[in-house]
Protein backbone atom coordinates (compact mmCIF):
# COMPACT_ATOMS: atom_id res chain seq x y z
CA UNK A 1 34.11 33.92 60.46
CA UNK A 2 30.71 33.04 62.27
CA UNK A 3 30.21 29.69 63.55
CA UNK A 4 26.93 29.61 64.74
CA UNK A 5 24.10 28.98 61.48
CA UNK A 6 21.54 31.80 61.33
CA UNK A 7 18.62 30.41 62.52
CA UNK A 8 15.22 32.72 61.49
CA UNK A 9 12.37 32.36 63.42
CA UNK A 10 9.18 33.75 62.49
CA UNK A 11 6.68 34.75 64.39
CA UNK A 12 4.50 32.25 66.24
CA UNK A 13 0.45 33.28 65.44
CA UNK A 14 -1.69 33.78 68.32
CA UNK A 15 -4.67 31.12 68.62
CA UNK A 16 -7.17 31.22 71.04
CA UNK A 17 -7.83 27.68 72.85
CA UNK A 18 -9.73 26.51 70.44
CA UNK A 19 -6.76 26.78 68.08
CA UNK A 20 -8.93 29.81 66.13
CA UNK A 21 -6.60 32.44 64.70
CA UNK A 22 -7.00 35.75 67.30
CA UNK A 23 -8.26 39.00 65.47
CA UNK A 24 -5.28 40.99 63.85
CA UNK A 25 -3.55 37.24 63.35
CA UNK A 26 -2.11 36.12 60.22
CA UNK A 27 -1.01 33.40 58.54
CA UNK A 28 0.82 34.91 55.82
CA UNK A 29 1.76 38.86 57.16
CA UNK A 30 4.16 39.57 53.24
CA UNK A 31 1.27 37.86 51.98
CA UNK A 32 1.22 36.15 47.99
CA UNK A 33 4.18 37.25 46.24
CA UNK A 34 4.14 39.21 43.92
CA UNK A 35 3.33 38.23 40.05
CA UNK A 36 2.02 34.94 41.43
CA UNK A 37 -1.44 36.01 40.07
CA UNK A 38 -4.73 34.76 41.36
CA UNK A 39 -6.18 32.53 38.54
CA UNK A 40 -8.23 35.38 37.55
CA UNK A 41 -5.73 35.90 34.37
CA UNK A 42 -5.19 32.66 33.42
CA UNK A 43 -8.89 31.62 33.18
CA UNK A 44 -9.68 35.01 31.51
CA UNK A 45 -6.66 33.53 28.52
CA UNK A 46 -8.77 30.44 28.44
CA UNK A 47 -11.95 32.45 27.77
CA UNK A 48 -10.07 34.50 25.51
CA UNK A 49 -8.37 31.53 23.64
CA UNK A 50 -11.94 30.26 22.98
CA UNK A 51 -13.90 32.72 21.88
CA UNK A 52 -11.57 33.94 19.46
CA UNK A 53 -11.59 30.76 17.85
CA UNK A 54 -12.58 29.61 14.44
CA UNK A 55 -15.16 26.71 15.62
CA UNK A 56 -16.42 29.11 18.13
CA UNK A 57 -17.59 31.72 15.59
CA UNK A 58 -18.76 28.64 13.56
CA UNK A 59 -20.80 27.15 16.43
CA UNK A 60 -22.25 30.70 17.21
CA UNK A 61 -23.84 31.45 13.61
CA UNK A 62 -25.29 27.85 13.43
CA UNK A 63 -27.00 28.33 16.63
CA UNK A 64 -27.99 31.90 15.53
CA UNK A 65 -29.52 30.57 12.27
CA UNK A 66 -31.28 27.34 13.63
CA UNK A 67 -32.86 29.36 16.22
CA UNK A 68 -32.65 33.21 16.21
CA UNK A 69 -34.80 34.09 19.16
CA UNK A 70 -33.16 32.06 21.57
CA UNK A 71 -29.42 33.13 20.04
CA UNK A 72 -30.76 36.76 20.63
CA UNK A 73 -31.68 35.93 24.45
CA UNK A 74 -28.85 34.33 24.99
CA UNK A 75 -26.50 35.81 23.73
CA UNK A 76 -27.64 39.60 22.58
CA UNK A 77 -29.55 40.69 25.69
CA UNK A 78 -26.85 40.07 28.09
CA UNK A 79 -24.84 42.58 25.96
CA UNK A 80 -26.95 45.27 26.13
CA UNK A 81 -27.18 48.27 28.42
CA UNK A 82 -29.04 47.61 31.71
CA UNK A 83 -31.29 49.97 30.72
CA UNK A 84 -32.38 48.80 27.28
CA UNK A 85 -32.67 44.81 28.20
CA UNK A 86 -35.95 44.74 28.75
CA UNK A 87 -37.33 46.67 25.67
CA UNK A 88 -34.87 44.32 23.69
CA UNK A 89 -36.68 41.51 25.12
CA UNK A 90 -39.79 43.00 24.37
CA UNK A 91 -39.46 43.26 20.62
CA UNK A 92 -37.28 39.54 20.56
CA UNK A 93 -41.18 38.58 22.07
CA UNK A 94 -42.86 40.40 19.30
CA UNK A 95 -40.77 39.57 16.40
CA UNK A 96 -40.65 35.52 18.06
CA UNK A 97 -44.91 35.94 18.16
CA UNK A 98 -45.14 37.58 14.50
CA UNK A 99 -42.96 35.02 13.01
CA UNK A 100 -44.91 32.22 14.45
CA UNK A 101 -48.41 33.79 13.19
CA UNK A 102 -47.31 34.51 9.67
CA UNK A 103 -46.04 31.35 9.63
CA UNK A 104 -49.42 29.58 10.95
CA UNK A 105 -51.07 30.99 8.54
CA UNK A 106 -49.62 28.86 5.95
CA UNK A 107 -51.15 26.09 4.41
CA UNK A 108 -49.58 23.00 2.86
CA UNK A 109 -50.13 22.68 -0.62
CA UNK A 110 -49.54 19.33 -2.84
């Protein structure tokens, strides 16, 4: 039988004067355990849980027909390739400028 408890010590860290942690120091050397997770997950779920939802999609195609242009900027050129967002803005400009002429060109009849 052992009488004495086991006592563990760990490590002390080396600060300077200052009380800065020394280069090579660490607070936590077996660092975050494993499965812990680092919030990325969980807030990707949330994101997840959202968009997926029924008054999402509802939300999206009444902002999409009250104002297509700006639902395409929003929400269609950050989808695209790299590559192609800037001729997709270009012809969201031309189709936003052709609707408003054709439109202007209208006159109110009683």
């Amino acid at each position: 039988m052992q009488d004495k408890p086991v006592i563990r010590y760990e490590k002390q860290v080396r600060r300077n004067a200052a009380g800065q942690l020394l280069p090579g120091s660490t607070l936590n050397p077996r660092g975050r355990p494993r499965g812990s997770g680092d919030g990325f997950h969980a807030v990707l779920q949330i994101v997840s849980d959202i968009a997926t939802s029924e008054e999402f999609r509802r939300a999206l195609m009444e902002q999409a027909r009250k104002n297509p242009f700006a639902y395409a900027r929003a929400v269609l050129v950050p989808l695209a390739p790299a590559k192609q967002r800037k001729a997709l803005r270009a012809q969201i400009r031309a189709a936003e400028l052709a609707a408003q002429t054709s439109f202007s060109n209208v006159t109110k009849t009683s």
